[in-house]
Protein backbone atom coordinates (compact mmCIF):
# COMPACT_ATOMS: atom_id res chain seq x y z
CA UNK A 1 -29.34 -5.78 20.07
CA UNK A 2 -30.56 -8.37 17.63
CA UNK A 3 -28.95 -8.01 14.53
CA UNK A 4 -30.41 -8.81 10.93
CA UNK A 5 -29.48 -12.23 9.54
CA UNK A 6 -27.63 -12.68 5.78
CA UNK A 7 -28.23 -16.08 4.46
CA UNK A 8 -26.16 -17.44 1.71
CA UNK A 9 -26.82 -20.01 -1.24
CA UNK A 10 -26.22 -23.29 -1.03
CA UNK A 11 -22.94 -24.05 -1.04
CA UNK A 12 -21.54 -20.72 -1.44
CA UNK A 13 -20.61 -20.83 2.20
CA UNK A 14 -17.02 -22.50 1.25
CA UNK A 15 -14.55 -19.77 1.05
CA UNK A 16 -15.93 -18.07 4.66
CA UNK A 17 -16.02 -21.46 6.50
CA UNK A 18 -11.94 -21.81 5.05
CA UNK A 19 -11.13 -18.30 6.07
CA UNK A 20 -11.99 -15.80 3.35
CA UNK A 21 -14.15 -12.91 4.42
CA UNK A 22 -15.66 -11.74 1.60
CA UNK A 23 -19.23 -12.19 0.44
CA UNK A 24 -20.09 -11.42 -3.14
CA UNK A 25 -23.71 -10.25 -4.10
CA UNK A 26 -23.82 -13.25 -6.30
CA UNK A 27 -24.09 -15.41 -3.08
CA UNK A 28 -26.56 -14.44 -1.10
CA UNK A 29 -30.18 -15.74 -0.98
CA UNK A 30 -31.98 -12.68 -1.63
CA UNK A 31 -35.51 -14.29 -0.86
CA UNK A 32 -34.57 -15.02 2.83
CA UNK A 33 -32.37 -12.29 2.91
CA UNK A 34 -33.22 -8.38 1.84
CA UNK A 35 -29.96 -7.71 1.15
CA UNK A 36 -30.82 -4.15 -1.04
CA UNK A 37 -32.71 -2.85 2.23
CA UNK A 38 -29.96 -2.71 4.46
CA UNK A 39 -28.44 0.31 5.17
CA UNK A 40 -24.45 0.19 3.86
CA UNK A 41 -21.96 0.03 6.96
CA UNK A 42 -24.93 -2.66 9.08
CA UNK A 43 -23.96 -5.38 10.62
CA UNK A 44 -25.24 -9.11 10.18
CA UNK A 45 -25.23 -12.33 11.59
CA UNK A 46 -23.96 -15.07 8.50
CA UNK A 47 -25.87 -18.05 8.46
CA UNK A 48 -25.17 -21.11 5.72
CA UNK A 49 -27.82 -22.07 3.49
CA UNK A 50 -28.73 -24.74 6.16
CA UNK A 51 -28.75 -22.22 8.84
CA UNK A 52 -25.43 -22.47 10.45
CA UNK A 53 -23.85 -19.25 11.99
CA UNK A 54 -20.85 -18.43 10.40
CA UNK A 55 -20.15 -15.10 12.15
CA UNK A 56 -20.53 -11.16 11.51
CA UNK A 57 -20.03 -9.39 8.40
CA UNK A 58 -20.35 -5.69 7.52
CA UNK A 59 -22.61 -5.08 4.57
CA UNK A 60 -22.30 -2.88 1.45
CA UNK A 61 -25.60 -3.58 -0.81
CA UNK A 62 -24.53 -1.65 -3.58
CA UNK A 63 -21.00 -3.60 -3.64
CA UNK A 64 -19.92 -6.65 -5.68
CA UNK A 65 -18.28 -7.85 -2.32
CA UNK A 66 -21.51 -7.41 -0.45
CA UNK A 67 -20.34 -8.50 3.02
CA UNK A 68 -16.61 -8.41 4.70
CA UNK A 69 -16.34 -11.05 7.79
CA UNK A 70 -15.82 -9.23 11.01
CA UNK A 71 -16.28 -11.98 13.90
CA UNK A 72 -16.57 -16.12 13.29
CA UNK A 73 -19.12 -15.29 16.03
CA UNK A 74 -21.99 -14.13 16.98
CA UNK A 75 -20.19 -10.91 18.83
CA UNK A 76 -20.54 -7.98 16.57
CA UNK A 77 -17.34 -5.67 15.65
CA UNK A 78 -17.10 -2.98 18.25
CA UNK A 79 -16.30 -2.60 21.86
CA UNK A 80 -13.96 -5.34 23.36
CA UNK A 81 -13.58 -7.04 19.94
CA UNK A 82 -12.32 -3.55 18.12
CA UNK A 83 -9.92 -3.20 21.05
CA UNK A 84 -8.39 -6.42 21.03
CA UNK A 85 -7.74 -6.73 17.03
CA UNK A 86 -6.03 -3.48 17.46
CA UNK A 87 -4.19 -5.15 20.23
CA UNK A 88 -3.14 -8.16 18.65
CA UNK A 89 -1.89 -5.54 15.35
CA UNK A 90 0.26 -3.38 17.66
CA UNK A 91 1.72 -6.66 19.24
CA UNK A 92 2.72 -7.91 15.85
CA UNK A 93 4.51 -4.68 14.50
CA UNK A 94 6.03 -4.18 17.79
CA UNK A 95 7.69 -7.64 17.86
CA UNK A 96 8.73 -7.20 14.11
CA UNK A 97 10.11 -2.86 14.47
CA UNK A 98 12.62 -1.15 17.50
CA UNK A 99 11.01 2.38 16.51
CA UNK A 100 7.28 3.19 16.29
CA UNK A 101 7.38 3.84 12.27
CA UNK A 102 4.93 1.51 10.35
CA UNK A 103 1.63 0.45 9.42
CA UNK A 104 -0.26 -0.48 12.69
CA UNK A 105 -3.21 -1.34 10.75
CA UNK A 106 -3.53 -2.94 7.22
CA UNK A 107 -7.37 -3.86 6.62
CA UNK A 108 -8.30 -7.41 5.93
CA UNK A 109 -5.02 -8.88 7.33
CA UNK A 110 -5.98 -7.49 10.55
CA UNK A 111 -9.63 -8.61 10.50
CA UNK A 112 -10.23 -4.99 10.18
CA UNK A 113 -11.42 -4.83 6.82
CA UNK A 114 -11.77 -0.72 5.39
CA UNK A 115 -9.17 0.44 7.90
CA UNK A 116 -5.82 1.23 7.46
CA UNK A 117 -3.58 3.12 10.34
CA UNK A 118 0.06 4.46 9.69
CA UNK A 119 2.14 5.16 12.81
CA UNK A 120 4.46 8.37 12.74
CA UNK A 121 5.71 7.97 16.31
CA UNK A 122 3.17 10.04 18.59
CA UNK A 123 0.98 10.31 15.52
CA UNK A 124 -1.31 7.98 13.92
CA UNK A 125 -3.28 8.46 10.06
CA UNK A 126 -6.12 6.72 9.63
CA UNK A 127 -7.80 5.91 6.31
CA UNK A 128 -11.42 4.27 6.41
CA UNK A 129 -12.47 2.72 3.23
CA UNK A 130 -15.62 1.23 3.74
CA UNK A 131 -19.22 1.79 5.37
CA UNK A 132 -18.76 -0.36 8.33
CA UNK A 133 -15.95 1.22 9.48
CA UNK A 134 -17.37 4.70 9.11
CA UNK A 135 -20.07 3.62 11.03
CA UNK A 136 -17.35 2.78 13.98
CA UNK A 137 -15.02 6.03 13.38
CA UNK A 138 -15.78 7.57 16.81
CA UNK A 139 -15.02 3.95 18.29
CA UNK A 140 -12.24 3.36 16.51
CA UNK A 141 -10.43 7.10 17.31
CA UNK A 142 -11.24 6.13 20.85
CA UNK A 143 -9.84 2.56 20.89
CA UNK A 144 -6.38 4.05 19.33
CA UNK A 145 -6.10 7.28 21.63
CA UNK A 146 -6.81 4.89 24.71
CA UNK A 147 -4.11 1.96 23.58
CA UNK A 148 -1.17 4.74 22.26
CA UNK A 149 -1.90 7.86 23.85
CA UNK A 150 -1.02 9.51 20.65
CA UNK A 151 -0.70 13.42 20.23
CA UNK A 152 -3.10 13.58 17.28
CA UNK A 153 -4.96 10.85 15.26
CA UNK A 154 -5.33 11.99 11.30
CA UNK A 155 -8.00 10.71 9.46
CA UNK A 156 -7.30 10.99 6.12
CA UNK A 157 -10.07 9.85 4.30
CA UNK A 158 -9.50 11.10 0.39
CA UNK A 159 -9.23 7.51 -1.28
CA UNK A 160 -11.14 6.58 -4.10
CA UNK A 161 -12.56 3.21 -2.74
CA UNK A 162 -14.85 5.70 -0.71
CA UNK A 163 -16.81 6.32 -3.55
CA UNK A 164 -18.18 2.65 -4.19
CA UNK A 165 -19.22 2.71 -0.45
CA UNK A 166 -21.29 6.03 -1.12
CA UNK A 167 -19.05 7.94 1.28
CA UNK A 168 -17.84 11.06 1.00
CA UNK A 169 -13.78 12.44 1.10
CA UNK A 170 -12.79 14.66 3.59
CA UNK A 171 -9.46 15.24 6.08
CA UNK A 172 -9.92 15.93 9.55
CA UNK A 173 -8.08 15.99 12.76
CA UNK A 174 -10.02 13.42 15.39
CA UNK A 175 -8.10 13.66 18.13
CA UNK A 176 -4.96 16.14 19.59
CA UNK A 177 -3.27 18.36 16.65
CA UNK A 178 -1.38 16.97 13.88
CA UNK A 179 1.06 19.25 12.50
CA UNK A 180 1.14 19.50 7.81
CA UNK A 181 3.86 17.11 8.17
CA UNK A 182 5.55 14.57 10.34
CA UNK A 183 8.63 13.18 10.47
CA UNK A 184 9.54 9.48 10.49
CA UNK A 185 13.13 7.33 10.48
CA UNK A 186 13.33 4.28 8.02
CA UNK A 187 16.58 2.19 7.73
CA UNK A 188 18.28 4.73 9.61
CA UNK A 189 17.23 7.70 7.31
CA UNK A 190 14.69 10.56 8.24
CA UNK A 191 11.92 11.90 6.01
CA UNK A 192 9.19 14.56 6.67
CA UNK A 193 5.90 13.40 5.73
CA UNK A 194 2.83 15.82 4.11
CA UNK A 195 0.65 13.86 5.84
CA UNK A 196 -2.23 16.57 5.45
CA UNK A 197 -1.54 16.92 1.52
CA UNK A 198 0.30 14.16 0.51
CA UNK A 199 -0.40 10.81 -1.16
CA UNK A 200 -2.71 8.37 0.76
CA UNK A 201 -1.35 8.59 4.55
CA UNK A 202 1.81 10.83 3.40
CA UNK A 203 4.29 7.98 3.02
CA UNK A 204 4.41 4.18 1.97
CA UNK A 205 5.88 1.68 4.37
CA UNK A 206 5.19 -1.14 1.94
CA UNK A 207 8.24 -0.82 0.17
CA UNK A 208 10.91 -0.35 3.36
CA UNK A 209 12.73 -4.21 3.26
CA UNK A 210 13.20 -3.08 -0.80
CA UNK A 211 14.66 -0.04 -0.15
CA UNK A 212 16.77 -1.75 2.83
CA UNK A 213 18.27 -4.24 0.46
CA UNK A 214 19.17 -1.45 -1.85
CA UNK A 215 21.19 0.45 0.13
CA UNK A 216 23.54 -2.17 0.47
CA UNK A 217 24.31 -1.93 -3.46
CA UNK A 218 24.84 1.55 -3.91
CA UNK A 219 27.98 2.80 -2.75
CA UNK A 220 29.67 5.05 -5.05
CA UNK A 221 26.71 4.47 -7.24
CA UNK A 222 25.07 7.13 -9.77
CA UNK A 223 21.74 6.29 -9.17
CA UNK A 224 18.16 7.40 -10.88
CA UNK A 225 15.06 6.69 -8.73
CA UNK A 226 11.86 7.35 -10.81
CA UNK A 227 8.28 7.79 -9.36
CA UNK A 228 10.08 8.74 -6.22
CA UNK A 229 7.44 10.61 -4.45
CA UNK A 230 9.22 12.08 -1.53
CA UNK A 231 12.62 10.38 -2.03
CA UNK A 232 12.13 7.03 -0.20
CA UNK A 233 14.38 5.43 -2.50
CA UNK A 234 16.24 8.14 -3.64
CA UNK A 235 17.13 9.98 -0.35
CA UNK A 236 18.08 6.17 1.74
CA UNK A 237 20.39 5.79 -1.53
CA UNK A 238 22.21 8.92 -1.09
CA UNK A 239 22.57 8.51 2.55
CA UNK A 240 23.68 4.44 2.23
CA UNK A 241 26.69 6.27 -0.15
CA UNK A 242 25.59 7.06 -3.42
CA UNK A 243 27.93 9.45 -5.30
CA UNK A 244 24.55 11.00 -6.91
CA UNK A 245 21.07 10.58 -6.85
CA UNK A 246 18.69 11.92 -9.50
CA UNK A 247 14.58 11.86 -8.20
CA UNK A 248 11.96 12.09 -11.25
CA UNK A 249 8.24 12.79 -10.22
CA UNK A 250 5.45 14.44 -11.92
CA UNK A 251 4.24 16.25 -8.95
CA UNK A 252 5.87 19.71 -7.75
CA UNK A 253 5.24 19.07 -4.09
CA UNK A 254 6.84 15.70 -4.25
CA UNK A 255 10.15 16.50 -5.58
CA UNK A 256 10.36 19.76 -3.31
CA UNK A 257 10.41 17.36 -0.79
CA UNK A 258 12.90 15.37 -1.80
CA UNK A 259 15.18 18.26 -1.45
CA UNK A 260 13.49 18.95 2.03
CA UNK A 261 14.37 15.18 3.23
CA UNK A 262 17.59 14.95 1.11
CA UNK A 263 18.56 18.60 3.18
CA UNK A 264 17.96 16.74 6.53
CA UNK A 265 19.94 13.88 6.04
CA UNK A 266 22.51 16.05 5.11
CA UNK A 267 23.03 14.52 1.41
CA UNK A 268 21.56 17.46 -0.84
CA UNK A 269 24.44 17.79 -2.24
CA UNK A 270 24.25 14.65 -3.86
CA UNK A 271 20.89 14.67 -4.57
CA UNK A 272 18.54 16.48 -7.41
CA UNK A 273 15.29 16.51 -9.09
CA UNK A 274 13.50 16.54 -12.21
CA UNK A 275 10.00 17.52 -11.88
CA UNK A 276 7.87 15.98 -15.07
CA UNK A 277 6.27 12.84 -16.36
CA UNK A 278 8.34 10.12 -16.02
CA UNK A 279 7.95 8.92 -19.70
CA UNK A 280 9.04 12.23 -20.94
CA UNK A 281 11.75 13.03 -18.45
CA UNK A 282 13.20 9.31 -19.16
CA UNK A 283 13.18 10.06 -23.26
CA UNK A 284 14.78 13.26 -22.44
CA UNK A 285 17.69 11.69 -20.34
CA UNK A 286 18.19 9.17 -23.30
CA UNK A 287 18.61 11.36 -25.88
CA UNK A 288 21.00 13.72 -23.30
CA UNK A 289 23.26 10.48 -23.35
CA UNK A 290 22.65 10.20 -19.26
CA UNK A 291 23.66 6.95 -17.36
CA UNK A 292 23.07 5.25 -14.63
CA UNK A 293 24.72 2.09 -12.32
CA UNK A 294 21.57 1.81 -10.47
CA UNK A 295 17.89 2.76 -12.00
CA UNK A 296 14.86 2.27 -10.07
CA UNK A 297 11.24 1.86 -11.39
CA UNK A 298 8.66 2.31 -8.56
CA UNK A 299 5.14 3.58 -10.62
CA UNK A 300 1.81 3.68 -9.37
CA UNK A 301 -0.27 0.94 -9.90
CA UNK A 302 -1.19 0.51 -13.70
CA UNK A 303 -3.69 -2.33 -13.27
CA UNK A 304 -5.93 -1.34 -10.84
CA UNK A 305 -8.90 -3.77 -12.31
CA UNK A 306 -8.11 -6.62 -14.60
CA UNK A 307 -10.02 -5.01 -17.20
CA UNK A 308 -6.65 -2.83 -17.57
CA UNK A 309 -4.36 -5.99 -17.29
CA UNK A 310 -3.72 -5.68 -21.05
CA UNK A 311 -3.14 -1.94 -21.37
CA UNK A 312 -1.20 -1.84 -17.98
CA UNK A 313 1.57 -4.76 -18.88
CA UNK A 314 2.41 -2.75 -21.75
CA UNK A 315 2.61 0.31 -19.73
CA UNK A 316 5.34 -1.97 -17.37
CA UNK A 317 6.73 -2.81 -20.28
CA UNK A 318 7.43 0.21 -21.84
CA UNK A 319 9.18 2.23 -18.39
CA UNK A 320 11.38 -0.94 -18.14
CA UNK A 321 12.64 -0.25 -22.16
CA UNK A 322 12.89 3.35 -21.06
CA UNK A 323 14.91 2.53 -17.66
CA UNK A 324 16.92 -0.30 -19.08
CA UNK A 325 18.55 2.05 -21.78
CA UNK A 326 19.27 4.15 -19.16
CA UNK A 327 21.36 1.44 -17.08
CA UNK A 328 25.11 0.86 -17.47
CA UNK A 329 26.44 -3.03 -18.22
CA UNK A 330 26.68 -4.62 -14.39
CA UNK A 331 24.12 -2.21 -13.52
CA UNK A 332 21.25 -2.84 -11.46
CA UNK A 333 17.71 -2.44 -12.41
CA UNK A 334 14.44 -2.21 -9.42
CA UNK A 335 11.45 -3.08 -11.68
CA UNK A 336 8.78 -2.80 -9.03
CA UNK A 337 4.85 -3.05 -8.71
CA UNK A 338 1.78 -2.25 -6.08
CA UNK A 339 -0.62 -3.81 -8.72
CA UNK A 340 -2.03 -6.84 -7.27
CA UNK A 341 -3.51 -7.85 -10.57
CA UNK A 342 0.19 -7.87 -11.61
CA UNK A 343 1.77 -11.63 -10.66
CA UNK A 344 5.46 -11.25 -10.12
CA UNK A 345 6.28 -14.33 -12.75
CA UNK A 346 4.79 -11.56 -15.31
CA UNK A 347 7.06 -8.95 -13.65
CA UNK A 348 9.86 -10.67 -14.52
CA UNK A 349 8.95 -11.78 -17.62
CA UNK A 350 8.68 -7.97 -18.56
CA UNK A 351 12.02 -7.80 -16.88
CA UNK A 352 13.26 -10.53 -19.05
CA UNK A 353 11.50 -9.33 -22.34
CA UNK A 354 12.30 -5.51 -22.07
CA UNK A 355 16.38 -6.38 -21.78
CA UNK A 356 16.26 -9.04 -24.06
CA UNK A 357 14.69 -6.59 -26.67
CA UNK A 358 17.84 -4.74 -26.18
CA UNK A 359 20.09 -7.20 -26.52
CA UNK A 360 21.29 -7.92 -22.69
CA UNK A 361 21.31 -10.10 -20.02
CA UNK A 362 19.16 -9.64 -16.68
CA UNK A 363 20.07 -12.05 -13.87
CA UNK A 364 17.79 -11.75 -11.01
CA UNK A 365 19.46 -11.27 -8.13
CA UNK A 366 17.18 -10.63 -5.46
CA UNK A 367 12.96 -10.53 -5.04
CA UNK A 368 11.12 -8.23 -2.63
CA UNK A 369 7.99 -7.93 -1.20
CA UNK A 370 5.64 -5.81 1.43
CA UNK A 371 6.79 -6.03 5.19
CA UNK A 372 5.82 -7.43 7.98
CA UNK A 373 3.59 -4.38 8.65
CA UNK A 374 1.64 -5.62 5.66
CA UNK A 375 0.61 -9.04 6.33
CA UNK A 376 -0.68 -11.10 4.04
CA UNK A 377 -4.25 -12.90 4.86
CA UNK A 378 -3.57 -16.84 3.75
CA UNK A 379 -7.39 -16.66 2.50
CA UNK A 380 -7.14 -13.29 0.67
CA UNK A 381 -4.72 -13.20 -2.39
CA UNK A 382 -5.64 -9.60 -3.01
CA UNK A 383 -3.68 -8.70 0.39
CA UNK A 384 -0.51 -9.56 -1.44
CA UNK A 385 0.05 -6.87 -3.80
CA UNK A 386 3.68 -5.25 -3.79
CA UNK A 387 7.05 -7.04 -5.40
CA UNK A 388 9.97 -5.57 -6.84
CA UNK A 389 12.55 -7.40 -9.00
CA UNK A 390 16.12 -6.81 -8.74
CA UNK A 391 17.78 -7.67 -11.70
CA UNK A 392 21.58 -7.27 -12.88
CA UNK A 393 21.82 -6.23 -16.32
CA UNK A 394 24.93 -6.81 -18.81
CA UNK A 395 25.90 -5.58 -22.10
């Protein structure tokens, strides 16, 4: 099959021939190319402005980033290729993790741009974010099943990022069964995961060498874990040898489980939960006189474009005042972020500000980032997203 040619601009043929593999609109030569009459999700051969092939992208018209880099050839994604860059991602989690617990798949770092795949043991969650790959769902169910032989493949396609591409949400078994929740072991601790109802795949790797680091400082610690979802930080503390754990989420669902994971660990007696927003439930543990040797900060993303860069370092700014009064002297503070748009010089700098304000110290201590299930693409900065400060605070 002969497949429809993208040409770019002059020059603008740079960043793919150095490894990116993102086209923007802005770069394409729309007069030997129609990009707005190809369907979103096809596939095209790349050529330079002087007509050199630079590979295979999948195209998105309606998209700022028009085209995402599948092949530096002229083999399209699919087939042979899908199977062996799922391959090559199972090879590098399995040389980096002993248990089958991670993300097998993370997008662009893969060269599998719009998928993602968590592994839960014999089950795998799949989130597709983009045309192209909805285009090779049925290949892509089959390529997994036949390299894991996994009781059930989840696809659990509710992000937002579906939108732009013009795709609908929806959450549907592929392959086997998958039960409403699976279970998991991180760091030695085990955790249930809602990964039919829960957020994004049910659970977030991302953070586990943070959470590993942490467990090491909490013994006989009083400990507050805010945004804590399911209890990933929370629950690991308590079970490393915290003398008490408090878990502060808005959602319902997400401190019930806490109990559930805190229950099968065997630490709910250490452990409880306030269900509310955190701004509110942080004032309200000020003004009880509450303290804490160990406080950490893991919100959602509050830049998600840099349009909210502004808005969203004050919003970093003001949960750090809010935790750091909450923090005994020689206590230690997590200040962490998935905003990519966030740099971590600026996350410490809130760090910084927000206990200076106050009047103490904060010595940084240690710096986290994502795993090695996360890779990070040398030619994509956007791939590198997560960080979390740790930060001893006196007086």
């Amino acid at each position: 099959m002969t497949l429809p040619s993208l040409y770019l601009k002059s020059q603008m043929d740079r960043r793919i021939t150095r490894g990116h593999l993102w086209i923007y609109s802005n770069e394409v030569d729309v007069k030997r190319s129609p990009l707005k009459g190809l369907e979103p999700g096809t596939q095209v051969q790349v050529y330079s402005a002087k007509e050199r092939l630079l590979g295979v992208a999948q195209v998105n018209p309606a998209n700022l980033i028009c085209a995402r880099m599948v092949s530096r050839t002229a083999e399209p994604l699919g087939g042979g290729l899908l199977r062996e860059r799922l391959a090559q991602a199972l090879q590098l989690r399995e040389a980096a993790f002993d248990q089958p617990y991670y993300r097998l798949v993370y997008g662009d770092s893969d060269l599998l741009p719009g998928l993602v795949v968590d592994r839960f043991g014999d089950y795998l969650v799949v989130q597709i974010a983009s045309a192209g790959m909805e285009q090779l769902k049925d290949e892509v169910v089959d390529a997994l099943t036949k390299l894991l032989s996994p009781a059930g493949i989840l696809l659990a396609n509710e992000h937002s990022a579906r939108e732009l591409e013009g795709l609908e949400r929806y959450t549907q078994v592929a392959y086997g069964e998958v039960p409403e929740q699976v279970e998991l072991i991180e760091n030695g601790a085990r955790f249930m995961a809602p990964v039919q109802a829960g957020q994004k795949t049910g659970w977030f790797y991302d953070h586990r060498q943070g959470r590993k680091l942490l467990n090491q400082w909490v013994e006989e610690a009083r400990v507050l874990d805010v945004f804590s979802y399911i209890g990933g930080w929370g629950v690991q503390a308590a079970v490393a040898g915290a003398s008490e754990v408090v878990c502060v989420d808005a959602s319902p669902s997400a401190t019930d489980g806490v109990m559930q994971n805190a229950e099968l660990n065997g630490v709910a007696a250490k452990v409880t939960t306030q269900t509310g927003k955190a701004i509110e439930v942080l004032k309200a543990l000020i003004a009880a006189g509450e303290r804490f040797d160990v406080v950490v900060l893991d919100p959602p993303a509050f830049i998600k474009k840099r349009k909210d860069q502004k808005a969203g370092e004050a919003a970093y700014r003001h949960i750090n005042e809010l935790g750091l009064k909450l923090l005994n002297s020689g206590g230690l503070l997590v200040s962490a972020s998935c905003s990519m748009h966030l740099a971590e010089d600026t996350l410490i700098d809130i760090v910084r500000g927000s206990a200076w304000k106050q009047g103490r110290d904060a010595r940084i201590i240690a710096r986290q980032g994502q795993g090695a299930d996360h890779p990070i693409h040398p030619a994509i900065a956007e791939t590198c997203y997560l960080k979390a400060v740790f930060a001893r605070v006196f007086a």
